[in-house]
PDB file of N, CA and C in Angstrom:
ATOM      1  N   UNK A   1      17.862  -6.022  14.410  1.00  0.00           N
ATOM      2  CA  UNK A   1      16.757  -6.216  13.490  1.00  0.00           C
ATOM      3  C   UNK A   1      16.351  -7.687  13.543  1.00  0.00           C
ATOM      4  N   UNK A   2      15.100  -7.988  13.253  1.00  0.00           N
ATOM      5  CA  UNK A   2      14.363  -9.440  13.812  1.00  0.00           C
ATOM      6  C   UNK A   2      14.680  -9.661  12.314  1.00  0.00           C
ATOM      7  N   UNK A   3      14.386 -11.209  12.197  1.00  0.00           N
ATOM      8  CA  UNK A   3      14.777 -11.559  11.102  1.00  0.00           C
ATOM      9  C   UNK A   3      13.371 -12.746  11.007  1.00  0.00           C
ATOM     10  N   UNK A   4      12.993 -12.884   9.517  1.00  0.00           N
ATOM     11  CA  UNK A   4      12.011 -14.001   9.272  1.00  0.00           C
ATOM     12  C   UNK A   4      12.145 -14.297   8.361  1.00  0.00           C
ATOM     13  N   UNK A   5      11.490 -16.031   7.787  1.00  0.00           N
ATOM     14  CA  UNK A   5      11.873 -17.119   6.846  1.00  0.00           C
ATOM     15  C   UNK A   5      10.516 -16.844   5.945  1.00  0.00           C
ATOM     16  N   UNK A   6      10.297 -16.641   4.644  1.00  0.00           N
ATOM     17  CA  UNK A   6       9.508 -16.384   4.258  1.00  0.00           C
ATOM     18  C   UNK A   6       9.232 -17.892   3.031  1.00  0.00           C
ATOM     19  N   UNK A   7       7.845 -18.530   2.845  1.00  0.00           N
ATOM     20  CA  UNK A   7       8.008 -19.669   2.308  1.00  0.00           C
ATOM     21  C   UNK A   7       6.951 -18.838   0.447  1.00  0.00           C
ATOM     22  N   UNK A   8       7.742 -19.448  -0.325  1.00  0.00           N
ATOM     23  CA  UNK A   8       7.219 -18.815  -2.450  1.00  0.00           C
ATOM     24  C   UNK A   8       7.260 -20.252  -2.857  1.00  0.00           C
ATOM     25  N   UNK A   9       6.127 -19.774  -3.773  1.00  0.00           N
ATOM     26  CA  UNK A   9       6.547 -20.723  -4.789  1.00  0.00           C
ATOM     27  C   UNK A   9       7.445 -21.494  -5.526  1.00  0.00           C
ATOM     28  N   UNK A  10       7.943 -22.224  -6.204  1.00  0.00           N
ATOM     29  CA  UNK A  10       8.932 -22.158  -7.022  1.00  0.00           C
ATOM     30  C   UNK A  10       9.612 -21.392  -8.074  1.00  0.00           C
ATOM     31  N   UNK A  11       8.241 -21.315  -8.792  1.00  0.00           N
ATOM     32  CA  UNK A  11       7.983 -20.393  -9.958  1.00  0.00           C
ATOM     33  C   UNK A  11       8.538 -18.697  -9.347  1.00  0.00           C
ATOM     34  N   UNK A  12       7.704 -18.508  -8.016  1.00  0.00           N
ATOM     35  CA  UNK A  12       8.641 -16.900  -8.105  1.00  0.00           C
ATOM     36  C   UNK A  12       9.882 -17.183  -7.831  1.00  0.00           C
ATOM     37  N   UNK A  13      10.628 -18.193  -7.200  1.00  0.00           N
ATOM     38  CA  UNK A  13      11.650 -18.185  -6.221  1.00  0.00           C
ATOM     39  C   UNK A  13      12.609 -18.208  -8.260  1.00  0.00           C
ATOM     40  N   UNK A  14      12.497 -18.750  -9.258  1.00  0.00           N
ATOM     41  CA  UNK A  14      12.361 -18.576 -10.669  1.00  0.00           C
ATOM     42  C   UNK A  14      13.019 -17.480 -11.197  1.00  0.00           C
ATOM     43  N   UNK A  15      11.677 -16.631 -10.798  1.00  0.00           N
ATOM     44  CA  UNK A  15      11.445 -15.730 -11.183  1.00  0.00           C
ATOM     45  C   UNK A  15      12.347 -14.431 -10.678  1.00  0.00           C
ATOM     46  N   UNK A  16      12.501 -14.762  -9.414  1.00  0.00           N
ATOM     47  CA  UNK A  16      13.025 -13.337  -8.507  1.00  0.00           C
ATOM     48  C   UNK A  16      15.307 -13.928  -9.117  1.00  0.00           C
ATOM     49  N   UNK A  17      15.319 -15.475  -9.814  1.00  0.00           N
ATOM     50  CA  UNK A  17      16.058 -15.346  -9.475  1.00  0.00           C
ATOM     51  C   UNK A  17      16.986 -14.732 -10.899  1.00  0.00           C
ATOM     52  N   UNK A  18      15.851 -14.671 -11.589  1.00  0.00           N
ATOM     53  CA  UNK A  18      16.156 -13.540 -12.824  1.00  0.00           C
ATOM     54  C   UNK A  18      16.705 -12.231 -12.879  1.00  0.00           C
ATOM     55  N   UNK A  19      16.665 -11.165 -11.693  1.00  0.00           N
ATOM     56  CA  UNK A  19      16.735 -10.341 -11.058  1.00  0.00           C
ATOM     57  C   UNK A  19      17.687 -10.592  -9.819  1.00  0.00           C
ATOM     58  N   UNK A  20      18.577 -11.321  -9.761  1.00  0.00           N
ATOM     59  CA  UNK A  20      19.641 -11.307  -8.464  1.00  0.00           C
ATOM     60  C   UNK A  20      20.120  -9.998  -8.010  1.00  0.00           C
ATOM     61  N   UNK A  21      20.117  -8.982  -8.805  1.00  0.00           N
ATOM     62  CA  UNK A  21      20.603  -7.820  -8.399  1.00  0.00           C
ATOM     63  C   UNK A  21      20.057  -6.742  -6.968  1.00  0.00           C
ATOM     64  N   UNK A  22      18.299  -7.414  -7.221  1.00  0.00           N
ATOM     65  CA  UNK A  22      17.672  -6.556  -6.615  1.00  0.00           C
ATOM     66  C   UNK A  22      17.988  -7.251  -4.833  1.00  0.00           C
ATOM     67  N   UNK A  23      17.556  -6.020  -4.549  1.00  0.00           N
ATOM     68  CA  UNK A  23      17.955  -6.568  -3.146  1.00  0.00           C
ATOM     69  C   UNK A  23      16.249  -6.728  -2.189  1.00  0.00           C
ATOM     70  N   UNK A  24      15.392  -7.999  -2.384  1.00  0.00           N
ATOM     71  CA  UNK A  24      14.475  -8.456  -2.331  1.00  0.00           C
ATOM     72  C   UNK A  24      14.259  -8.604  -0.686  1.00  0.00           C
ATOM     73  N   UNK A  25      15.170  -8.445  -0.268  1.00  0.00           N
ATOM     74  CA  UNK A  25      15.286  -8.093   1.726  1.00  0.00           C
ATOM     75  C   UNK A  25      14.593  -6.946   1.782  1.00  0.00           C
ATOM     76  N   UNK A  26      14.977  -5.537   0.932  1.00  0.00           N
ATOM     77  CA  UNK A  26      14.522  -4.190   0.791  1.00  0.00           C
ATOM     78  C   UNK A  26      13.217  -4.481   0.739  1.00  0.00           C
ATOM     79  N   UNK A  27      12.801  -4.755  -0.367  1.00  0.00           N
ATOM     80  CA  UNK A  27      11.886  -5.049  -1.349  1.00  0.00           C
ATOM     81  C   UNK A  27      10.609  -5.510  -0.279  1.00  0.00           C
ATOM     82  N   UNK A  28      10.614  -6.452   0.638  1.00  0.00           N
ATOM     83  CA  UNK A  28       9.962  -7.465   1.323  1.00  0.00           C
ATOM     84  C   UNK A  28       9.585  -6.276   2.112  1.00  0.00           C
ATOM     85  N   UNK A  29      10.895  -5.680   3.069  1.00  0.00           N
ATOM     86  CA  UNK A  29      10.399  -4.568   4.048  1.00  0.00           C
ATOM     87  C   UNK A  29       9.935  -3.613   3.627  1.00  0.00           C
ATOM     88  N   UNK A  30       9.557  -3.033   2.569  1.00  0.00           N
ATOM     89  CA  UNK A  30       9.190  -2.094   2.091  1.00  0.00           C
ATOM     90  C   UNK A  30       7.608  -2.345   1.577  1.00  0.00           C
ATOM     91  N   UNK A  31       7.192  -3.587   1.427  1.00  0.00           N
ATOM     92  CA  UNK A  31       6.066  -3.717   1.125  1.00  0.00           C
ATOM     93  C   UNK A  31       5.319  -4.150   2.846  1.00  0.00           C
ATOM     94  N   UNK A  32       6.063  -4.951   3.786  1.00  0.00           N
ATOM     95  CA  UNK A  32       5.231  -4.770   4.942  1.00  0.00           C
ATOM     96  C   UNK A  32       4.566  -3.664   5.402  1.00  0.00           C
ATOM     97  N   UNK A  33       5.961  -2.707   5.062  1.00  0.00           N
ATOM     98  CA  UNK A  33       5.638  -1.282   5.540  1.00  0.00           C
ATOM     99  C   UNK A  33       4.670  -0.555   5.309  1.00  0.00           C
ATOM    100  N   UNK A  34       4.246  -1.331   4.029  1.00  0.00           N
ATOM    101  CA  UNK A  34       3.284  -0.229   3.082  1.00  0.00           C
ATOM    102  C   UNK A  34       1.534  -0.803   3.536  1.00  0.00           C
ATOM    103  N   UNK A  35       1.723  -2.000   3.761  1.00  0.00           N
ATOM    104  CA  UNK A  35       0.752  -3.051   4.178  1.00  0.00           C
ATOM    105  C   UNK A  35       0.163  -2.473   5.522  1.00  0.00           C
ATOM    106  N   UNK A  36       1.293  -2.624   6.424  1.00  0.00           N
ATOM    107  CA  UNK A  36       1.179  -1.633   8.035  1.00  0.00           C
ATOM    108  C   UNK A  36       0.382  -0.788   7.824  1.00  0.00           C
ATOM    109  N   UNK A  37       0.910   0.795   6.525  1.00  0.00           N
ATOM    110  CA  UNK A  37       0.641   2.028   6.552  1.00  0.00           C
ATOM    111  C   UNK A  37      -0.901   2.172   6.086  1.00  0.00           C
ATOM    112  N   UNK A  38      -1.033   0.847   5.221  1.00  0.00           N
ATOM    113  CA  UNK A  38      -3.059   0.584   4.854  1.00  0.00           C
ATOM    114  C   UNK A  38      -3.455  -0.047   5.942  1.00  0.00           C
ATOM    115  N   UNK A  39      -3.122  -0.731   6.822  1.00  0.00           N
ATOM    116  CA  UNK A  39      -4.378  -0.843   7.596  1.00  0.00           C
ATOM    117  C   UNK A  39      -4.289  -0.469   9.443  1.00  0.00           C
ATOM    118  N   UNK A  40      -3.474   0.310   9.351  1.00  0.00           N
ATOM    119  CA  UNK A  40      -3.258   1.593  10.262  1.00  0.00           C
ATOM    120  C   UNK A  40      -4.213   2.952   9.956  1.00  0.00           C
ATOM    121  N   UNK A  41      -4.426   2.705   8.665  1.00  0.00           N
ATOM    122  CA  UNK A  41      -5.142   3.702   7.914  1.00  0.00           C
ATOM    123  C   UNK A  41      -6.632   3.150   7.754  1.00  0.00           C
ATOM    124  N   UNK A  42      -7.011   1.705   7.762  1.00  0.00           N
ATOM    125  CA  UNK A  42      -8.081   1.155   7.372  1.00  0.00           C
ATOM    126  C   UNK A  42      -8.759   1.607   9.050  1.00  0.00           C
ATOM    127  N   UNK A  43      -8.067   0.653  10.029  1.00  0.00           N
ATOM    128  CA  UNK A  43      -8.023   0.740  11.524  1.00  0.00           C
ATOM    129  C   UNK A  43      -8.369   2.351  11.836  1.00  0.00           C
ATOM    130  N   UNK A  44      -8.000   3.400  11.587  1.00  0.00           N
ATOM    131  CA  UNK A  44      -8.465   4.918  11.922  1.00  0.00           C
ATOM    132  C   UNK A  44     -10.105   5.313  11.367  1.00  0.00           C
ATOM    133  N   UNK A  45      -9.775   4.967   9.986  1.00  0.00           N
ATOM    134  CA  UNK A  45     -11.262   4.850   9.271  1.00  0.00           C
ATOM    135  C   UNK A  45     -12.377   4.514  10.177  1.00  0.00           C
ATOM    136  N   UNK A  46     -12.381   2.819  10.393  1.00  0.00           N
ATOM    137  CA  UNK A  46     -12.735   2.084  11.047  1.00  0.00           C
ATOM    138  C   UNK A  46     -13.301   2.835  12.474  1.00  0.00           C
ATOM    139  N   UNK A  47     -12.508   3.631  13.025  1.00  0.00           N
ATOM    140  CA  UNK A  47     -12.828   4.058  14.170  1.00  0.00           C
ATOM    141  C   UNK A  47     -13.504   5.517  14.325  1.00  0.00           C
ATOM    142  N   UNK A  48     -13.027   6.346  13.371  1.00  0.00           N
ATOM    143  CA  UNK A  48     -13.402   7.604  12.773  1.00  0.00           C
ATOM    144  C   UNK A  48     -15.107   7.755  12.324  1.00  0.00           C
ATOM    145  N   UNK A  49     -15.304   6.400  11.454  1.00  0.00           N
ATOM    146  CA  UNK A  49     -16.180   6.429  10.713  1.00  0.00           C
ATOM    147  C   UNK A  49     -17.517   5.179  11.622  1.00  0.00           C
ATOM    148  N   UNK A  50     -16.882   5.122  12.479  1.00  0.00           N
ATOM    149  CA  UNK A  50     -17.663   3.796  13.687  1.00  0.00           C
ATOM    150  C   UNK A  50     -19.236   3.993  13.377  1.00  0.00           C
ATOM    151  N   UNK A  51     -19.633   4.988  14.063  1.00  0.00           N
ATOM    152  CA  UNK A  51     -21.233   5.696  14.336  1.00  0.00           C
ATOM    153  C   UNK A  51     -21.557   6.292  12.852  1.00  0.00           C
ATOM    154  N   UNK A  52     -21.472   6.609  11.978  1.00  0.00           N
ATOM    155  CA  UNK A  52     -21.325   7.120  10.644  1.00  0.00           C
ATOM    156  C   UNK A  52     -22.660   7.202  10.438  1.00  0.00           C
ATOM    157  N   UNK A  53     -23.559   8.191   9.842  1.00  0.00           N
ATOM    158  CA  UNK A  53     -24.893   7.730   8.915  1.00  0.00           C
ATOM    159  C   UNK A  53     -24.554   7.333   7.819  1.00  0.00           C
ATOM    160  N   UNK A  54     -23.151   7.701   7.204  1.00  0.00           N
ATOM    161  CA  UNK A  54     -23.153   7.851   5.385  1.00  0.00           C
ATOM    162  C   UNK A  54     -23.735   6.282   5.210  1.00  0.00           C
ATOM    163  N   UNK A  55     -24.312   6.898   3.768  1.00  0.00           N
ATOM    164  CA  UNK A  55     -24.675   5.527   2.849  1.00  0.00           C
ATOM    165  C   UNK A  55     -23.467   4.529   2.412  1.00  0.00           C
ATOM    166  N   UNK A  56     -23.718   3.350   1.952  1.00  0.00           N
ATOM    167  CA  UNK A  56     -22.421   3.173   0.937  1.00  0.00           C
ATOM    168  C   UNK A  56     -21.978   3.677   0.048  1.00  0.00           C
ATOM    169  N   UNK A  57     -22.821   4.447  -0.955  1.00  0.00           N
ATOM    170  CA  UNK A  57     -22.567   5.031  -1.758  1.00  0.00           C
ATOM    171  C   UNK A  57     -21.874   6.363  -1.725  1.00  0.00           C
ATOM    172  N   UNK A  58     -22.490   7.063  -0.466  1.00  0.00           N
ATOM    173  CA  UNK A  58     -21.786   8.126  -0.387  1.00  0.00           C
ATOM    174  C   UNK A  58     -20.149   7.727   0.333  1.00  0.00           C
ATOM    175  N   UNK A  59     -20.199   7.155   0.445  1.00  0.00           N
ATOM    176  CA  UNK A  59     -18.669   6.224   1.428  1.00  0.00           C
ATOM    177  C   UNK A  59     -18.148   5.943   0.263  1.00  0.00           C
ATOM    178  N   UNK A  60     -18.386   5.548  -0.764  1.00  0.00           N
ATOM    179  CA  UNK A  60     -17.805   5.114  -2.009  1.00  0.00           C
ATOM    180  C   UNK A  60     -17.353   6.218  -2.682  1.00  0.00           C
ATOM    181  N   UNK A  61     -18.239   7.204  -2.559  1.00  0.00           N
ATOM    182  CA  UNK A  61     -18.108   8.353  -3.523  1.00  0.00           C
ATOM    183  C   UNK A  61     -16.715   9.051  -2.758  1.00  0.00           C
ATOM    184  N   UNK A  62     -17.261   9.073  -1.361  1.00  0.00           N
ATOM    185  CA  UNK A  62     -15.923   9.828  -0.884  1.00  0.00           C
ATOM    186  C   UNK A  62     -14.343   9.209  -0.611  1.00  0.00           C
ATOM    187  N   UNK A  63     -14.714   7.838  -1.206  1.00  0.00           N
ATOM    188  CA  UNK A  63     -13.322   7.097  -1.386  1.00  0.00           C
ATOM    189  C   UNK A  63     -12.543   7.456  -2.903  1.00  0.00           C
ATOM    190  N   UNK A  64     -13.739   7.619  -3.991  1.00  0.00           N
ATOM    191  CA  UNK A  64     -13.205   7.899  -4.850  1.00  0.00           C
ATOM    192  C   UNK A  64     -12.385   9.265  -5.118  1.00  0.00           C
ATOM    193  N   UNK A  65     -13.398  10.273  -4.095  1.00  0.00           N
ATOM    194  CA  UNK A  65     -12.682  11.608  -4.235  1.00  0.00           C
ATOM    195  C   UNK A  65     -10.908  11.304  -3.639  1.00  0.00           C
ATOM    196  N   UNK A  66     -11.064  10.836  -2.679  1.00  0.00           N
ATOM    197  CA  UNK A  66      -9.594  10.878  -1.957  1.00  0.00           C
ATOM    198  C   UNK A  66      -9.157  10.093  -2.709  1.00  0.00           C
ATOM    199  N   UNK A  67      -9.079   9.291  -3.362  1.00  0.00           N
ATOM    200  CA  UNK A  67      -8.118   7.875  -4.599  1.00  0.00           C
ATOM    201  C   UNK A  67      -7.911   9.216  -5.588  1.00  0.00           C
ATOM    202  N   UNK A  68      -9.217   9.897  -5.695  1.00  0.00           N
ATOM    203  CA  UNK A  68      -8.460  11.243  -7.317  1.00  0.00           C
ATOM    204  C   UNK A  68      -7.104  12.164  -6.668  1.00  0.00           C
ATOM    205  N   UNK A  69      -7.836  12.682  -5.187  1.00  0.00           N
ATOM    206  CA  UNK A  69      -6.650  13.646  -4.681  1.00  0.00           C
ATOM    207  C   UNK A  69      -5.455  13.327  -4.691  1.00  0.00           C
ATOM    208  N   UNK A  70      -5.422  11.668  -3.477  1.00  0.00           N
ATOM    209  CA  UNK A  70      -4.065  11.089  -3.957  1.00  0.00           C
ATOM    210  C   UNK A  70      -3.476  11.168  -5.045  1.00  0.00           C
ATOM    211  N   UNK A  71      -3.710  10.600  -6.135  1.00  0.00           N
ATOM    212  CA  UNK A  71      -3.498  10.790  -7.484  1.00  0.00           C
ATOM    213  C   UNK A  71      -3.152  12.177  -8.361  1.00  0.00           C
ATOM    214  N   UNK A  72      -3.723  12.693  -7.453  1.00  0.00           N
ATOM    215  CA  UNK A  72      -3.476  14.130  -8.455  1.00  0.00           C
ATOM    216  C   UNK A  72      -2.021  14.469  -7.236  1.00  0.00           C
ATOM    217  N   UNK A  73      -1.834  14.734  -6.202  1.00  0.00           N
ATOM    218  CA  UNK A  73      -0.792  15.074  -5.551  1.00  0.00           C
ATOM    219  C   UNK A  73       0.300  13.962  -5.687  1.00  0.00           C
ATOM    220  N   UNK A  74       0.264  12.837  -6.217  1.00  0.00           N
ATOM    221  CA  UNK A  74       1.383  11.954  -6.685  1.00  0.00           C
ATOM    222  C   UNK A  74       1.966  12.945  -7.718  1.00  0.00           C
ATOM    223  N   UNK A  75       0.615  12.832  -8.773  1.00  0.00           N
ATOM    224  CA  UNK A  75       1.445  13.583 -10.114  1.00  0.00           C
ATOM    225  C   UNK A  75       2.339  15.028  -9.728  1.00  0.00           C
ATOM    226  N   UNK A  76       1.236  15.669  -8.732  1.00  0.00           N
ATOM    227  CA  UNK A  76       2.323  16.724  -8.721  1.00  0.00           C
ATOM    228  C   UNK A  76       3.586  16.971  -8.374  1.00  0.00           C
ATOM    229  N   UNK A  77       3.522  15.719  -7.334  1.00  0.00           N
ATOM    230  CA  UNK A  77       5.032  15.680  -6.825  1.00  0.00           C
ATOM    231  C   UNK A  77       5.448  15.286  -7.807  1.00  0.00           C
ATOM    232  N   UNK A  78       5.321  14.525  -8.953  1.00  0.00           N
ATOM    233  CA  UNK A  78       6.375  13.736  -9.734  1.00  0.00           C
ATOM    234  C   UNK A  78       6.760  14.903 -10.741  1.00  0.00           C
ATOM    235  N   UNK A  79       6.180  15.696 -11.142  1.00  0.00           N
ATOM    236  CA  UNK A  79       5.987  16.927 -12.133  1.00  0.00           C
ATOM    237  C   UNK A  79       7.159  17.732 -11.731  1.00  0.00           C
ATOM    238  N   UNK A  80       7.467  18.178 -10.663  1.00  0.00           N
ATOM    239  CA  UNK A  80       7.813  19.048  -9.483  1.00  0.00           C
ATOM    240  C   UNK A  80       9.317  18.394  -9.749  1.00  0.00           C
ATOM    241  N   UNK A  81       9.575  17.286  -9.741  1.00  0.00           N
ATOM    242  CA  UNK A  81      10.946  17.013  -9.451  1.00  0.00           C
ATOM    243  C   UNK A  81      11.636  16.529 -11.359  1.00  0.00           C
ATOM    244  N   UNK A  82      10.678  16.686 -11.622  1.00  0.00           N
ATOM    245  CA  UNK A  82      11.161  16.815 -13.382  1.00  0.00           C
ATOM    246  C   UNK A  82      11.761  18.172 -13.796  1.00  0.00           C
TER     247      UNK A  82
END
């Protein structure tokens, strides 16, 4: 596994050290990951949607539908395991 030096503030370096427990190595890789997984996703869009007629608006509208779906299939999973 590659390893990198990451440079914070003071104030978080503070802050995170309120929380020693957490294991902020996790934490770090888990948010690259998530970073990757949006614009791997932006990047498909991007290419999917290249030649497009839609308006902005309708591009907007159909962002909002998929932000509700997401949202509604979060909840369900979370429902589901209650």
């Amino acid at each position: 596994m590659a390893t990198i030096t990451l440079s914070i503030p003071e104030e978080i370096k503070i802050q995170m050290e309120k929380f020693e427990w957490l294991n902020w190595s996790a934490i770090a890789r888990e948010a690259f990951q998530r970073r990757i997984k949006q614009l791997q996703i932006l990047n498909k869009l991007e290419k999917d949607f290249k030649n497009s007629k839609l308006s902005d608006k309708e591009c907007l509208e159909l962002g909002k539908q998929l932000k509700d779906s997401m949202c509604q299939e979060l909840r369900d999973k979370t429902q589901s395991r209650s």
